[in-house]
Protein backbone atom coordinates (compact mmCIF):
# COMPACT_ATOMS: atom_id res chain seq x y z
CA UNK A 1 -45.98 3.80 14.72
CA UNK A 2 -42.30 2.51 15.27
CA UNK A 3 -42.85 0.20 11.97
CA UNK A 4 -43.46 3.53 9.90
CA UNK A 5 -40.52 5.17 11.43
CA UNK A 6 -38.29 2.19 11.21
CA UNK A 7 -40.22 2.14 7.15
CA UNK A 8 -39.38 5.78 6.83
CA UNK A 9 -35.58 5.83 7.84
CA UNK A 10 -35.17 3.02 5.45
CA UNK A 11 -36.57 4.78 2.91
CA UNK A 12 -33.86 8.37 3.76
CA UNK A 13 -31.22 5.69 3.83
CA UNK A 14 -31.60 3.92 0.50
CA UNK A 15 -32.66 7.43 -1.20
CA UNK A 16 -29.87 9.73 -0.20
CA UNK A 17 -26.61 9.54 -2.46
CA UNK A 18 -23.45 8.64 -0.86
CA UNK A 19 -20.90 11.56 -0.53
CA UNK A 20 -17.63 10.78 -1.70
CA UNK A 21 -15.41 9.98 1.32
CA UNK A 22 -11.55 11.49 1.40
CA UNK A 23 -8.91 9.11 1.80
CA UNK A 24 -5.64 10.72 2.53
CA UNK A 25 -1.83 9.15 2.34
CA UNK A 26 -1.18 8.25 5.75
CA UNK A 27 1.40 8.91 8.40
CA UNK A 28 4.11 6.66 8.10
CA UNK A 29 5.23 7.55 11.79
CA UNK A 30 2.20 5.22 12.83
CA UNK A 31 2.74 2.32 10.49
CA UNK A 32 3.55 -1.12 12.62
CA UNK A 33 5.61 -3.84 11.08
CA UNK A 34 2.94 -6.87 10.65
CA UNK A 35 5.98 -9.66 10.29
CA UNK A 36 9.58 -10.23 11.00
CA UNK A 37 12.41 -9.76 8.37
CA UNK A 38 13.59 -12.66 6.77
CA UNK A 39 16.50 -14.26 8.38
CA UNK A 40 19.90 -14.60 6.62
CA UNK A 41 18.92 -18.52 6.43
CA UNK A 42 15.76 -17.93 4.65
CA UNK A 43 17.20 -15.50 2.60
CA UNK A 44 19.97 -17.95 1.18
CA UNK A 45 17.37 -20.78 1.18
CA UNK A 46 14.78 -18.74 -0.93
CA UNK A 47 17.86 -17.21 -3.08
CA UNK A 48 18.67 -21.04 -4.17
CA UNK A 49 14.73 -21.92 -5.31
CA UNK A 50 14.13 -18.33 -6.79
CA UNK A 51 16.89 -18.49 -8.37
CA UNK A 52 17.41 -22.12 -9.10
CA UNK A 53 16.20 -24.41 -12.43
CA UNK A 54 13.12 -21.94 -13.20
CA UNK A 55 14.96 -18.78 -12.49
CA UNK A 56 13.98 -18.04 -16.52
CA UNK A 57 10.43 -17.66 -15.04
CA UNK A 58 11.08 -14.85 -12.58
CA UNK A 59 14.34 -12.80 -14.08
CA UNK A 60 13.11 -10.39 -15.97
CA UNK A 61 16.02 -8.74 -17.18
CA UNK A 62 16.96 -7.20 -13.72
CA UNK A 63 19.93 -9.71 -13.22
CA UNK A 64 18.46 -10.68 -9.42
CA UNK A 65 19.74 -13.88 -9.97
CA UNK A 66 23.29 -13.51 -10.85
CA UNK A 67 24.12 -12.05 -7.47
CA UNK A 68 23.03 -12.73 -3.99
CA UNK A 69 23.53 -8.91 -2.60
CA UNK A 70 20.71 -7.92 -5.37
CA UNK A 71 18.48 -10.54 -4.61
CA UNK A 72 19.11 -9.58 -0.92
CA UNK A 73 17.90 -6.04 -1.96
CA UNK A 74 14.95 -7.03 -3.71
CA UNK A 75 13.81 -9.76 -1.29
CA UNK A 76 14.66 -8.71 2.36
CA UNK A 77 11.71 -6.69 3.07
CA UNK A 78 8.42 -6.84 5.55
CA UNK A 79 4.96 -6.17 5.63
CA UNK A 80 4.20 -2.96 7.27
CA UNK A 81 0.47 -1.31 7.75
CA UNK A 82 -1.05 1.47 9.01
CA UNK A 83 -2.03 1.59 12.80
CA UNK A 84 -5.84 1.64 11.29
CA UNK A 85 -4.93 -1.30 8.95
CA UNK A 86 -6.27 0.28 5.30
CA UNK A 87 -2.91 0.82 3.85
CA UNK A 88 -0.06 -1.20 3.51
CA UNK A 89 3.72 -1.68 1.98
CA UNK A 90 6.58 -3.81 2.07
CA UNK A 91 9.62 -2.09 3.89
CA UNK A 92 13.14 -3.00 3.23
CA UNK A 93 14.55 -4.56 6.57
CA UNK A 94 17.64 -2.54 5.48
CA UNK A 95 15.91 0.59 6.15
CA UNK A 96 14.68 0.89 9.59
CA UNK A 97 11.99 2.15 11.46
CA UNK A 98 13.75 5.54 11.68
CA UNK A 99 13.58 6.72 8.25
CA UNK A 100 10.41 5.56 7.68
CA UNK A 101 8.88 7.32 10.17
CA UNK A 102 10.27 10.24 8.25
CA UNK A 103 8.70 9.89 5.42
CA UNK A 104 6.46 12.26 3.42
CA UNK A 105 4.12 11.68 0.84
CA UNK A 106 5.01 12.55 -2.80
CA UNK A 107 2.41 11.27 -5.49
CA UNK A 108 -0.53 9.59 -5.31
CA UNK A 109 -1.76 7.19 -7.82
CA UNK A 110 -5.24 5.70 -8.32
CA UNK A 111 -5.82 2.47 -10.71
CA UNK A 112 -8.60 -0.08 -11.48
CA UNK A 113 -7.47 -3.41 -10.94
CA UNK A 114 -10.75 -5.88 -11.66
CA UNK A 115 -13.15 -4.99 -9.59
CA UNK A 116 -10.63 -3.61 -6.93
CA UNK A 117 -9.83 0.01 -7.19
CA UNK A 118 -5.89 0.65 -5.59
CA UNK A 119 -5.04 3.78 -4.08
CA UNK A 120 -1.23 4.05 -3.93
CA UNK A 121 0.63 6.70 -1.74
CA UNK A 122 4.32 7.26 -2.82
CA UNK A 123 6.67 8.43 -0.25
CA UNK A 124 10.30 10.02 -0.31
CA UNK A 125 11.65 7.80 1.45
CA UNK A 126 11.20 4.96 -1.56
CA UNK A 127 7.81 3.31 0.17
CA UNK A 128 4.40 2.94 -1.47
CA UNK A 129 1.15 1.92 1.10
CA UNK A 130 -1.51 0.94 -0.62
CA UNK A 131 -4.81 0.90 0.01
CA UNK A 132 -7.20 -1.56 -2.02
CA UNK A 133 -11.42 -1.14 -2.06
CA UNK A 134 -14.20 -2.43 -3.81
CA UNK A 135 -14.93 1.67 -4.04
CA UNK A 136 -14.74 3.93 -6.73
CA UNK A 137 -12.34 6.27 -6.00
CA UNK A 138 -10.22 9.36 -7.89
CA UNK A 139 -7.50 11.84 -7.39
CA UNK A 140 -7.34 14.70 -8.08
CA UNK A 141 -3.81 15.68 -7.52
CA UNK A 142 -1.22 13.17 -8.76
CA UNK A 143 1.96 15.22 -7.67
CA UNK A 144 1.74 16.22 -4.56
CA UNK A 145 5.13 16.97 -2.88
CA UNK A 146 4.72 20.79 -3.00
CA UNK A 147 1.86 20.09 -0.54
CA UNK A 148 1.63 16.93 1.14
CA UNK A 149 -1.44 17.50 2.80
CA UNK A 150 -2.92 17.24 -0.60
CA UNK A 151 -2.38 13.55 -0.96
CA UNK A 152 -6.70 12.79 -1.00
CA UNK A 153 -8.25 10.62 -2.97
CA UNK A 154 -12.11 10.83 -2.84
CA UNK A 155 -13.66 7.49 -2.22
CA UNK A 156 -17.37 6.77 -3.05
């Protein structure tokens, strides 16, 4: 008797689609900085081998390596993620906390990369958390700063 119920649930499982989950931008107010900004040491250190003999293979045209205060710009930034982990972005440590918790989001972007589908969330404040599954996912709204609540991207 339990076998055939234990049979029959299998069965319901395996024959019922999956709905398409919504996956909404998230909060930025709960993000949590994963590690530290780069010290003014590292930054200078990293500046001299970024920027050193194969500097060729990493400036594209952005002139990063002719100056120090736009490397700085470019490379002083930390991991941040969302207090549920499934999105994440690199902050600049310029920024703060403060703003960031301000933040709204602003577009939504959805892109196949491989087998890895990337939801990105844009936010005002000059962020992107991204969230990366082996899911099929699609949005339907791509601008969504009228209505920020529309930020969803269905997820199978």
């Amino acid at each position: 008797m339990i076998m055939r119920a234990l049979f029959a649930s299998l069965l319901l499982a395996i024959s019922v689609p999956a709905s398409a989950e919504p996956l909404g931008c998230p909060d930025l107010a709960a993000a949590v900085q994963v590690n530290t900004c780069p010290s003014e040491e590292e930054l200078q250190y990293t500046f001299k081998g970024y920027c050193g003999d194969n500097a060729r293979m990493y400036d594209k045209g952005d002139q990063v390596c002719t100056d120090f205060a736009l490397y700085r710009l470019l490379k002083n930034v930390s991991l941040w993620e969302t207090k549920d982990g499934r999105f994440d972005g690199y902050v600049s440590c310029e920024t703060g906390p403060v703003p960031l918790a301000q933040g709204r989001a602003v577009k939504l972007a959805v892109s196949q990369q491989g087998s890895v589908t990337r939801v990105a969330c844009g936010y005002d404040v000059g962020v992107t958390f991204t969230h990366r599954t082996k899911a099929k996912c699609t949005a339907a709204v791509a601008d969504c700063s009228s209505a920020p609540g529309t930020c969803k991207a269905e997820c199978e």
